[in-house]
Protein backbone atom coordinates (compact mmCIF):
# COMPACT_ATOMS: atom_id res chain seq x y z
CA UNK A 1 53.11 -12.15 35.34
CA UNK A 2 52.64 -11.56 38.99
CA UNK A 3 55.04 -9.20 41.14
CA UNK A 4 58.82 -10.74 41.38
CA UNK A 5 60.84 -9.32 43.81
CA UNK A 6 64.86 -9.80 44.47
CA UNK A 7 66.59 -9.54 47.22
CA UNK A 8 69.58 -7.49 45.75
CA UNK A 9 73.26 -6.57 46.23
CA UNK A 10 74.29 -4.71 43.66
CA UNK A 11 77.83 -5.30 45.01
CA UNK A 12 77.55 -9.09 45.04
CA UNK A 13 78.25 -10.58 41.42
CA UNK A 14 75.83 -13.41 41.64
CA UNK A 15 73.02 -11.21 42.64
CA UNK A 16 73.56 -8.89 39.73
CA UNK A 17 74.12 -12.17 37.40
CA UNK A 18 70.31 -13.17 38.77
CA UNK A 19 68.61 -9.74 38.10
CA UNK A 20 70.34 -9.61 34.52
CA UNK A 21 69.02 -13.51 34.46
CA UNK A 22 65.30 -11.88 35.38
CA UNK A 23 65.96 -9.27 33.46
CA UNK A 24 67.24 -11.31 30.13
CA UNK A 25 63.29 -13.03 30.72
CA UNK A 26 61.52 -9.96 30.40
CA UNK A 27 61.06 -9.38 34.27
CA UNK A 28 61.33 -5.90 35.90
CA UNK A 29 61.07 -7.04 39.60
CA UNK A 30 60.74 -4.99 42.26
CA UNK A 31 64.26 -4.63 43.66
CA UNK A 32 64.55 -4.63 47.08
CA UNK A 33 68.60 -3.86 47.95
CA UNK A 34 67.87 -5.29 51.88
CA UNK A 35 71.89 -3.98 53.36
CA UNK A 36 70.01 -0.47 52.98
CA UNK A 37 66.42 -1.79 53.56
CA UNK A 38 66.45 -4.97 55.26
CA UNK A 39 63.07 -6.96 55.50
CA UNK A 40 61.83 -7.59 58.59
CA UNK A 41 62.05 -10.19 60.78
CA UNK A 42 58.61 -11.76 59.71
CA UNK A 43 59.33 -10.69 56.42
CA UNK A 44 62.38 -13.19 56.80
CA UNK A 45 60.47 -15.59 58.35
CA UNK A 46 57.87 -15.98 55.85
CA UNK A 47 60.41 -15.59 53.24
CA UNK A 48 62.02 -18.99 54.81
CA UNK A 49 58.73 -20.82 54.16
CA UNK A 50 58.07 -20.10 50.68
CA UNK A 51 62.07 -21.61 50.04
CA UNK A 52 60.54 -24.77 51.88
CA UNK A 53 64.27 -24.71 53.74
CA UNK A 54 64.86 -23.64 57.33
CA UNK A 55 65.45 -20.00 58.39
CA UNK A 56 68.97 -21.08 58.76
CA UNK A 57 69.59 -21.95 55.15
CA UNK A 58 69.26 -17.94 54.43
CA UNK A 59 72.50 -17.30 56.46
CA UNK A 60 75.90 -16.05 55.29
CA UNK A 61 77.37 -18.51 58.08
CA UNK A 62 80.92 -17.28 56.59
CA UNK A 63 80.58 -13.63 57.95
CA UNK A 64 82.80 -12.69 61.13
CA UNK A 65 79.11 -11.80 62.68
CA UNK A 66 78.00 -14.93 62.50
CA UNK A 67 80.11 -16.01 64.89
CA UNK A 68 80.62 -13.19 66.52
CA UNK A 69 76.94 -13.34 67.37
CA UNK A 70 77.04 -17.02 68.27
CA UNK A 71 74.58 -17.77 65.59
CA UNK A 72 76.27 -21.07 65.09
CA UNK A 73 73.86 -22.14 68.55
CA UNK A 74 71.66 -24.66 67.47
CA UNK A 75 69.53 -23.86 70.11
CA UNK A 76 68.27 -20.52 68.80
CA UNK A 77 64.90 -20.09 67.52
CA UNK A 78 63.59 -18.92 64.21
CA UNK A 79 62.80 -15.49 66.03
CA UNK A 80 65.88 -14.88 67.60
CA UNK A 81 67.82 -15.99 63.82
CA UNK A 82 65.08 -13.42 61.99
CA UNK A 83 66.05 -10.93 64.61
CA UNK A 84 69.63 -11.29 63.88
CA UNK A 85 69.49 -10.91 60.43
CA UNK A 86 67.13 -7.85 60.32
CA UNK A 87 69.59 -6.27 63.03
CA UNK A 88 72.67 -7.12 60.96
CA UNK A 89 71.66 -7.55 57.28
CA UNK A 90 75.26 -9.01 56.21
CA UNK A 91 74.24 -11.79 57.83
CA UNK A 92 71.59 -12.36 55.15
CA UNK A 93 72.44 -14.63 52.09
CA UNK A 94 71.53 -13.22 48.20
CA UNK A 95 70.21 -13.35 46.18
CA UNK A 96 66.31 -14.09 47.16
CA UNK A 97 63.95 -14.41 44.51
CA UNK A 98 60.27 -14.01 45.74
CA UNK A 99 57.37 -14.95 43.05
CA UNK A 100 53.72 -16.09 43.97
CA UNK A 101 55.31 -19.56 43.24
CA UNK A 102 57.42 -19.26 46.15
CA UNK A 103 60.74 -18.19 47.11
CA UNK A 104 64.36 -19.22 46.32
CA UNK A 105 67.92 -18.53 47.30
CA UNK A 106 69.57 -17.99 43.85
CA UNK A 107 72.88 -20.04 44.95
CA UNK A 108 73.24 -21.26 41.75
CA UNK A 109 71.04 -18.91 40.07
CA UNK A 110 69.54 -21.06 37.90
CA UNK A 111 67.30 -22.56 41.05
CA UNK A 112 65.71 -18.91 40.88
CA UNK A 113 63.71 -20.53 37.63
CA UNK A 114 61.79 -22.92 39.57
CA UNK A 115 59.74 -19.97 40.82
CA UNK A 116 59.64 -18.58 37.82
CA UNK A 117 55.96 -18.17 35.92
């Protein structure tokens, strides 16, 4: 099977109900725990595309720094979103589930198994 990575909160109970999912499969992905290491704003970016869903669609719009940030401006660009959520990894929703297959934001976790070899 080809690398799997998760984008991990150990803190957040879905995210450690999708690595136990992974986990339950035989999977030892790379676990990347992005509040203490959080990808970069390509990284982001190209994580986006491989969910086939906009940039957007990886925000936790419910965080005060969402607003606080005026992210809710439709006007902003994918760079200046990736930018935000590098800066201010909160702002990043979990858990993401990267395969060679693609990406997917594990909200419900089961969606994680369409990337899934």
């Amino acid at each position: 099977m080809s690398t799997v990575t998760i984008y991990h909160n150990p803190r957040c109970s879905t995210s450690r109900k999708a690595l136990d999912l992974l986990r339950e499969r035989g999977i030892g992905p790379v676990i990347v725990e992005y509040l203490k290491h959080p990808p970069s704003a390509a990284d982001l970016k190209r994580i986006a595309r491989a969910t086939s869903q906009p940039l957007h669609a990886l925000l936790r719009t419910k965080q005060p720094e969402y607003l606080e940030q005026g992210l809710d401006d439709a006007s902003l660009t994918d760079d200046q979103l990736a930018a935000a959520m590098h800066a201010t990894p909160v702002l990043i929703e979990r858990p993401i589930v990267v395969t060679a297959k693609g990406a997917r934001l594990g909200r419900p976790i089961e969606r994680i198994l369409e990337v899934l070899d």
